[in-house]
Protein backbone atom coordinates (compact mmCIF):
# COMPACT_ATOMS: atom_id res chain seq x y z
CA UNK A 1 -8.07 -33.56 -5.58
CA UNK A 2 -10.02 -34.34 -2.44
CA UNK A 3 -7.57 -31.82 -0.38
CA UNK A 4 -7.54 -28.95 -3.05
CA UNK A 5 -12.00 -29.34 -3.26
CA UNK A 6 -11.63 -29.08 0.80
CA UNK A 7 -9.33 -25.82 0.56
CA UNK A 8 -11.54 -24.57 -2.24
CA UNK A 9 -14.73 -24.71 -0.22
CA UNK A 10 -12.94 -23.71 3.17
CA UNK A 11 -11.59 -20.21 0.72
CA UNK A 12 -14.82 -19.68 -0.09
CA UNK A 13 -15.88 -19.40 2.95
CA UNK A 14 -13.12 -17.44 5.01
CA UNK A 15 -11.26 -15.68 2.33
CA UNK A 16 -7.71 -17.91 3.38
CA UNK A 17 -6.81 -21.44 2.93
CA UNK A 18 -8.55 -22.60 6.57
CA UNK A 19 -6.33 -25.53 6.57
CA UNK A 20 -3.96 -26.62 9.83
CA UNK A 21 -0.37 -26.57 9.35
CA UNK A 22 2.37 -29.08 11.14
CA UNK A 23 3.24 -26.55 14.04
CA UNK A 24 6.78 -28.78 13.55
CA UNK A 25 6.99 -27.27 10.40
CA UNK A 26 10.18 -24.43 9.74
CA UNK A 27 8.21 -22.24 7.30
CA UNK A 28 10.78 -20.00 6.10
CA UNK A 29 12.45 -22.84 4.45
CA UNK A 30 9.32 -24.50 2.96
CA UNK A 31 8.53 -21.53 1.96
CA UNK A 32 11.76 -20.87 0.38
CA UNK A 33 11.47 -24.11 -1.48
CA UNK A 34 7.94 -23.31 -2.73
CA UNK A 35 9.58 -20.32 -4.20
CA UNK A 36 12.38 -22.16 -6.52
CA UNK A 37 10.22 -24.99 -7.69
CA UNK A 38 7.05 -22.72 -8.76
CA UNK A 39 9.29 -19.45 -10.08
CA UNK A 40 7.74 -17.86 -7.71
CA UNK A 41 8.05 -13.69 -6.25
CA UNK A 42 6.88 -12.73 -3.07
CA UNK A 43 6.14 -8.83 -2.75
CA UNK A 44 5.65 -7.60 0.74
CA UNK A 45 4.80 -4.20 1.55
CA UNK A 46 6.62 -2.37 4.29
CA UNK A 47 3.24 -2.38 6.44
CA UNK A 48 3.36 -6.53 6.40
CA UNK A 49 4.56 -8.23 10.01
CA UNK A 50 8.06 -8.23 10.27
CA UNK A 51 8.48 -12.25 9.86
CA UNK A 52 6.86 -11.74 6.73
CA UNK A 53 9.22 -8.84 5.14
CA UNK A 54 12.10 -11.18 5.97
CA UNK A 55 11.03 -13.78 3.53
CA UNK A 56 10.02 -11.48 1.09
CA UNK A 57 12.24 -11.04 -2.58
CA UNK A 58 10.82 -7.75 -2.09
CA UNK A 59 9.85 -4.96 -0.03
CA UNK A 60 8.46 -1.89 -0.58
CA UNK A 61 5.63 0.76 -0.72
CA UNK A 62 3.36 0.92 -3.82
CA UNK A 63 5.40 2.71 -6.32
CA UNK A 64 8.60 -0.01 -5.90
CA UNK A 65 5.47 -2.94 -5.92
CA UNK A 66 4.21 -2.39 -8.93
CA UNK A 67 7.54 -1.18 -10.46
CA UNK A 68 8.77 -4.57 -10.07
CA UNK A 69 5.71 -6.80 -10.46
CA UNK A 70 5.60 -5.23 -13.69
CA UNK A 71 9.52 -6.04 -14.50
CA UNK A 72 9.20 -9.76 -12.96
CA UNK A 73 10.30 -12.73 -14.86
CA UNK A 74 8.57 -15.50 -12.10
CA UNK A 75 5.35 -17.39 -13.22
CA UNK A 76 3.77 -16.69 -9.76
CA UNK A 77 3.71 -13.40 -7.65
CA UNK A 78 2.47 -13.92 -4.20
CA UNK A 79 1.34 -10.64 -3.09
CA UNK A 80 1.49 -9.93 0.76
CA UNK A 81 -0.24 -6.74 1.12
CA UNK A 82 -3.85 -6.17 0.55
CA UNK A 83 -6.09 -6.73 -2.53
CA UNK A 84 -5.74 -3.55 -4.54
CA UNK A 85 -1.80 -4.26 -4.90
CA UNK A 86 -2.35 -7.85 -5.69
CA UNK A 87 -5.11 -6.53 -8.29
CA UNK A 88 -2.32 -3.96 -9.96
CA UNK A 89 -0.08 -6.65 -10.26
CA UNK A 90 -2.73 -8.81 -12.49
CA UNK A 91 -3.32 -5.83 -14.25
CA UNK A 92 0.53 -5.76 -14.91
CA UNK A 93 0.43 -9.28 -15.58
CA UNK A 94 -2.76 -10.56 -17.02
CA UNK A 95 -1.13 -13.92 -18.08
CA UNK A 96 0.63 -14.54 -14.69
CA UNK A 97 -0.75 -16.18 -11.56
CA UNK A 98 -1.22 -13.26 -8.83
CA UNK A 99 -1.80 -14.84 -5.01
CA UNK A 100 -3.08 -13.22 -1.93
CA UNK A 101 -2.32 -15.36 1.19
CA UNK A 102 -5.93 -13.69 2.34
CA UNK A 103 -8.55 -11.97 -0.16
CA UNK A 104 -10.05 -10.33 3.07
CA UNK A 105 -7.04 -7.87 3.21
CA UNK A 106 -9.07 -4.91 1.85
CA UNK A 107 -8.03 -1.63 2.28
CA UNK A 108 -10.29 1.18 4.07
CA UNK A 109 -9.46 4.15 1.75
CA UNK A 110 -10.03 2.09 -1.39
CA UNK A 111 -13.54 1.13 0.46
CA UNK A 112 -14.18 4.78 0.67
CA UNK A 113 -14.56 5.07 -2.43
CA UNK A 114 -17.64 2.83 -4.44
CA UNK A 115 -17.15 3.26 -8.33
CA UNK A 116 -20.67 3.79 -9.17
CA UNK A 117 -20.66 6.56 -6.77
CA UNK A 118 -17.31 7.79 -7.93
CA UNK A 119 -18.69 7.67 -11.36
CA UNK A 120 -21.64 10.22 -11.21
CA UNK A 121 -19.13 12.37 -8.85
CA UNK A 122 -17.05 12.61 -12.16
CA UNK A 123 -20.06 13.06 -14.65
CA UNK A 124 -20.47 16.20 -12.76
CA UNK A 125 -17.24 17.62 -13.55
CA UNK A 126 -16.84 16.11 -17.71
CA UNK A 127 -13.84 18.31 -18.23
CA UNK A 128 -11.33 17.12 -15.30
CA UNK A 129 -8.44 14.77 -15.54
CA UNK A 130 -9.13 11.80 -12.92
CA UNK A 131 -6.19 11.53 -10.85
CA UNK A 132 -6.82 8.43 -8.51
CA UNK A 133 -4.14 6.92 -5.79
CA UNK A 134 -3.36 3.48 -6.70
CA UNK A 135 -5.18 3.21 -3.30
CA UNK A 136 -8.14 2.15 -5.33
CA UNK A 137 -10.37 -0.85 -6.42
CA UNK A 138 -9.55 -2.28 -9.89
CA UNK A 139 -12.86 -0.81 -11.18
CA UNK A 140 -11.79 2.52 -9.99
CA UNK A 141 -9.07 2.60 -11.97
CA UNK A 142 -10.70 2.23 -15.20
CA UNK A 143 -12.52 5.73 -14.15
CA UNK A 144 -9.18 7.56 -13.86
CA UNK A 145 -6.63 9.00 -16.28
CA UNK A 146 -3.54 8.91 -14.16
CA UNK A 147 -2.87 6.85 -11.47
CA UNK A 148 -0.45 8.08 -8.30
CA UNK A 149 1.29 6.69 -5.30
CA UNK A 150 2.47 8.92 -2.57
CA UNK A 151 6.19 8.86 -3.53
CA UNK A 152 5.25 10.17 -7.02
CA UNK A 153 2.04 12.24 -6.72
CA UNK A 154 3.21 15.90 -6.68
CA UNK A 155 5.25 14.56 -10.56
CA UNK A 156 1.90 12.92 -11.76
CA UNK A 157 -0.07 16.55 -10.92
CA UNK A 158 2.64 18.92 -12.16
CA UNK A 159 2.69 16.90 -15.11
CA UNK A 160 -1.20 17.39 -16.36
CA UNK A 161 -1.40 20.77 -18.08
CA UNK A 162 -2.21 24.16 -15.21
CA UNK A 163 -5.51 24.89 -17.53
CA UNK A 164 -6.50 21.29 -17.15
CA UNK A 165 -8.99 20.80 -14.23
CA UNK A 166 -8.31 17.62 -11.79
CA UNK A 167 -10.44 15.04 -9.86
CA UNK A 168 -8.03 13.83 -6.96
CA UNK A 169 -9.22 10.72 -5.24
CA UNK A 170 -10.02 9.26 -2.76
CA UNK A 171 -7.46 10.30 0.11
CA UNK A 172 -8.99 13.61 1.13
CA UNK A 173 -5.69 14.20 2.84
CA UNK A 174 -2.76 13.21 0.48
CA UNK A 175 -5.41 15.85 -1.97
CA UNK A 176 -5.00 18.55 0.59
CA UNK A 177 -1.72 18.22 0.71
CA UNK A 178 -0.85 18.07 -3.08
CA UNK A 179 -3.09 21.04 -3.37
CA UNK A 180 -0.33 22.88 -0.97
CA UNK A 181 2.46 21.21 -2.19
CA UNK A 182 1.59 22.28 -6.54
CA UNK A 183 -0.80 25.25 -6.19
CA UNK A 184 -3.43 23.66 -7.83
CA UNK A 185 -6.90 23.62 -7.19
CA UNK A 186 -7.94 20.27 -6.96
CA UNK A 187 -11.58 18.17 -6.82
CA UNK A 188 -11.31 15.96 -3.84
CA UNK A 189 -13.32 13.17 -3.33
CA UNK A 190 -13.86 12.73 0.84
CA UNK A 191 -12.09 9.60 1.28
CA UNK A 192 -9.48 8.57 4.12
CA UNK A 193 -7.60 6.07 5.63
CA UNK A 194 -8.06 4.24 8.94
CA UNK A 195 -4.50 3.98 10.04
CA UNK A 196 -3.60 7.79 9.15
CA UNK A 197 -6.92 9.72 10.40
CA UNK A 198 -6.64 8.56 14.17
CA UNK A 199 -3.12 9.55 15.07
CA UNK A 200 -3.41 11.85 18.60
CA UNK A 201 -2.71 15.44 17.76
CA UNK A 202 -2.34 15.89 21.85
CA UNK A 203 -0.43 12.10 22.50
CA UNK A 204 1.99 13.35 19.71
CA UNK A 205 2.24 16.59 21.33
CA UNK A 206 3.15 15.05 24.61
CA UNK A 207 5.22 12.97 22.99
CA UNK A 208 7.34 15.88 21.35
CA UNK A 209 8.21 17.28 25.06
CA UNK A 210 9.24 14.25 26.51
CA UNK A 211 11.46 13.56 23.24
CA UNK A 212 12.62 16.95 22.19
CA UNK A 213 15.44 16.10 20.37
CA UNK A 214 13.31 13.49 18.54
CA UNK A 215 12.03 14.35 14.63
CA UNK A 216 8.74 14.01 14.08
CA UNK A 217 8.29 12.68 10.72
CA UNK A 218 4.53 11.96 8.71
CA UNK A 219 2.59 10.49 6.14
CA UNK A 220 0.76 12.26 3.64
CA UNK A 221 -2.06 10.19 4.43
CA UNK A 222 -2.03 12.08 7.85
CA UNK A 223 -4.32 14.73 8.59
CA UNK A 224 -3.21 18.41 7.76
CA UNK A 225 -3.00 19.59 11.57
CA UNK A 226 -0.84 16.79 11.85
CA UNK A 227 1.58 17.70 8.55
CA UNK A 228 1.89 21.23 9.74
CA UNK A 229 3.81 19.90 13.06
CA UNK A 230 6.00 17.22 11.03
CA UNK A 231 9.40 17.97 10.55
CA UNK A 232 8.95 15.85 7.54
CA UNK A 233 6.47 14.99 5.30
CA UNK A 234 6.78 11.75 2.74
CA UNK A 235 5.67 8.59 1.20
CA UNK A 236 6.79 4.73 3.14
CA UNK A 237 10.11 4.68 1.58
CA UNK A 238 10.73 8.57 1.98
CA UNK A 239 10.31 8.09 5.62
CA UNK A 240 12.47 4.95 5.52
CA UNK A 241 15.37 6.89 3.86
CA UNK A 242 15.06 10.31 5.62
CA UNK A 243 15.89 8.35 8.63
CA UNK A 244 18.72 6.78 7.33
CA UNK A 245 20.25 9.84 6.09
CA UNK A 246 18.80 12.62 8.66
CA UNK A 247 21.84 12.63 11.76
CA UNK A 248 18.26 12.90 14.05
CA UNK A 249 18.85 9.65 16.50
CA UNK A 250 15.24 9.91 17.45
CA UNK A 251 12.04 9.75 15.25
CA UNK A 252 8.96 10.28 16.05
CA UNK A 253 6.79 7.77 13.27
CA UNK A 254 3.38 8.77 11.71
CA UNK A 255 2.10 5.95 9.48
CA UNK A 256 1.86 1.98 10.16
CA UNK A 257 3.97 0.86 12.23
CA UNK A 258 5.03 -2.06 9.99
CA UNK A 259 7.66 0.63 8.32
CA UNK A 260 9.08 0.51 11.89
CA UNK A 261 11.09 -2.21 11.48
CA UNK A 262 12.77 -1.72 8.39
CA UNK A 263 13.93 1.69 10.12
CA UNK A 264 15.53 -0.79 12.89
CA UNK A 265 17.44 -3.10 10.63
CA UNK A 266 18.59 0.19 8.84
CA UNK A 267 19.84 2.12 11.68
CA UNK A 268 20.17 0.16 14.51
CA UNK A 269 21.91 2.68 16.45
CA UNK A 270 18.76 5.17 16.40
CA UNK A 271 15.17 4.98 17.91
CA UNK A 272 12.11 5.03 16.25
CA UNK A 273 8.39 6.04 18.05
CA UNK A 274 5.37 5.07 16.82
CA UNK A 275 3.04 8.10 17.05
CA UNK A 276 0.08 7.47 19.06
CA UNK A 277 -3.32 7.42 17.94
CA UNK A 278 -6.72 8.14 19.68
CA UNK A 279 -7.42 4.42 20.94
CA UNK A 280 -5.70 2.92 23.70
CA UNK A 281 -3.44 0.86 21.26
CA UNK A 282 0.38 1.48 21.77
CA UNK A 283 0.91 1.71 18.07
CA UNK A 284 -0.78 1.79 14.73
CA UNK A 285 -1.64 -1.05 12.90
CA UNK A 286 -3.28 -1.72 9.78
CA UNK A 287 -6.11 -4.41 10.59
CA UNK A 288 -6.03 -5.95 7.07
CA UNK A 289 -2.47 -5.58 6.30
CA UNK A 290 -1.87 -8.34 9.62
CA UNK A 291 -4.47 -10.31 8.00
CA UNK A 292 -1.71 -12.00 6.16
CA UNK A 293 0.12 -14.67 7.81
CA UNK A 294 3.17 -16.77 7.49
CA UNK A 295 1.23 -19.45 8.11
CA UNK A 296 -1.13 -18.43 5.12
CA UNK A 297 1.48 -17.29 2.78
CA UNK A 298 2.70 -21.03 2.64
CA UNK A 299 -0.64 -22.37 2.45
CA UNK A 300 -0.61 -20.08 -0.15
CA UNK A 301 2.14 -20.93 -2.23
CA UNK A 302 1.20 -24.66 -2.01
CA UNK A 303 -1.80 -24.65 -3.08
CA UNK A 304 -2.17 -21.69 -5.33
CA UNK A 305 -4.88 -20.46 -3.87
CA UNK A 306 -6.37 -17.75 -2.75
CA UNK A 307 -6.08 -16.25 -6.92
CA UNK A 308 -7.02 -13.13 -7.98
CA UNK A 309 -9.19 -12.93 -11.07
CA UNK A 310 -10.09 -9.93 -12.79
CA UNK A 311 -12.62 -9.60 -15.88
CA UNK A 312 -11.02 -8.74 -18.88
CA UNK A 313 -12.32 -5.41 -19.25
CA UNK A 314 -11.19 -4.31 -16.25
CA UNK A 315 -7.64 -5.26 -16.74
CA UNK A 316 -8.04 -3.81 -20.31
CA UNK A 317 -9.23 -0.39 -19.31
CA UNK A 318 -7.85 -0.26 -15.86
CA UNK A 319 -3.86 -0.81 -16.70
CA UNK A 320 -3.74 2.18 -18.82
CA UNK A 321 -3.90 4.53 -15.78
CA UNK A 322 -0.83 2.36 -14.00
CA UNK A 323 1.22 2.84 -17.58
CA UNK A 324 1.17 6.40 -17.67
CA UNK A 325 2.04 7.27 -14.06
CA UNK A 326 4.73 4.27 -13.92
CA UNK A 327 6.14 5.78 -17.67
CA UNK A 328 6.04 9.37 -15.39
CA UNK A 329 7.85 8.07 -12.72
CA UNK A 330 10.65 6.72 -15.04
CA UNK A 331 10.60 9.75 -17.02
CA UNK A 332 11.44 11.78 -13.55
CA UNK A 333 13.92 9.08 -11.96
CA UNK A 334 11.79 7.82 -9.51
């Protein structure tokens, strides 16, 4: 009791378990073991370190994530990603434990946009569908009609009615490009991304000359000057899979680099670039996806701790958005 009060006060405090771990200790296998006696899932985005994928039960980009945290069986899902993925899977699973190794792991875009704000942005427009990208805060979602991830979005627009006027948010970009992509005239909200808006235009440029037989492949979360020079254009695990398939040995890589190394394992024999951005950084790393440890994702599992809670209401009226674009996605094969 005296150990769980300590983590419980040191969470408070940092967001993580701040607890030392035997430096002796193999990790993979404890955590392994945590897994089996707890029934426990561990869901790791693409964008997580690579130590972290490899101990995952699953990886994938938002669509797969909450496709299966809403088809798991465990009693536990240990989320390592950042908090608006670990909040859709308590939506999913209201009755379920959902961790989060670190409940600092925000997200930028989903910062971008503040429900309250959202919400008089959408009083001004009564008549529009809400179209958010799962993106989002929890409370954002129970503002929006349809929910969308980048591997479904252009199926979740072309399925709302042409007369029916749409509120896209809050990726500014992945709007602008949906708007070119379906013809429609959509109501974007001015939100970005960190990781996608500071990718070099002239560094990938260069780039491009000194690789010229090398594809350069993008994001929709990149800026549109940026998707006009891509050879293609798609969510995480449409970039993963155009590589594998594409007989281009060199790729060119615009989104977080984390993707990188599931590319690697996949086709060893080719070579993957991560695009520059604007800093001085080699690559392009999400700040609060590395947040999560493998060091915290056992201190994690141990202890149960950090949960995520969510006020009933929230789940109540937020989930509804998830079940229609997850019942669209199934409805189109995806």
């Amino acid at each position: 009791m005296e150990e769980l009060t300590l983590a419980t006060r040191d969470l408070n405090k940092n967001g993580f378990l701040n607890l030392e771990v035997d430096p002796t200790l193999d990790l993979v296998a404890e955590i392994n073991k945590l897994k089996k006696e707890k029934n426990a899932i561990v869901l790791a985005h693409y964008y997580q370190d690579a130590e972290i994928q490899d101990i995952a039960d699953y990886i994938g980009d938002s669509l797969g994530l909450s496709q299966k945290a809403e088809s798991t069986d465990a009693d536990i899902i240990v989320f390592a990603g950042v908090h608006f993925m670990a909040e859709t899977a308590k939506m999913l699973n209201p009755s379920k434990k959902v961790l989060l190794p670190d409940l600092k792991a925000g997200c930028s875009l989903a910062d971008s946009c503040p429900p309250h704000l959202f919400k008089k942005f959408k009083d001004k427009h009564p008549d529009h569908m809400v179209v958010s990208y799962i993106n989002c805060t929890a409370e954002l979602k129970t503002l929006t009609d349809i929910c969308c991830t980048s591997t479904n979005a252009v199926h979740i627009i072309e399925s709302i009615p042409k007369e029916t006027g749409i509120i896209f948010a809050p990726d500014k970009n992945l709007g602008a490009y949906l708007q070119k992509k379906t013809g429609r005239d959509l109501i974007l909200w001015n939100g970005t991304c960190m990781v996608h808006e500071i990718f070099s235009h002239e560094k990938i440029t260069k780039l491009k000359i000194r690789h010229p037989n090398a594809k350069f492949i993008a994001h929709p979360e990149c800026e549109p000057h940026l998707l006009e020079m891509a050879d293609f254009i798609g969510s995480t695990t449409g970039l993963l899979n155009y590589t594998k398939d594409d007989e281009a040995t060199e790729f060119i890589v615009a989104t977080e680099v984390g993707i990188i190394h599931q590319m690697q394992k996949a086709s060893p024999d080719k070579t993957f670039i991560p695009a520059p951005p604007t800093n001085n950084c080699a690559c392009n790393e999400c700040p609060h996806m590395r947040l999560n440890t493998l060091e915290k994702l056992y201190l994690c599992m141990k202890h149960e701790l950090p949960e995520v809670h969510l006020e009933d209401w929230v789940v109540k009226e937020g989930r509804t958005c998830i079940d229609k674009m997850l019942d669209i996605s199934k409805k189109a094969g995806l």
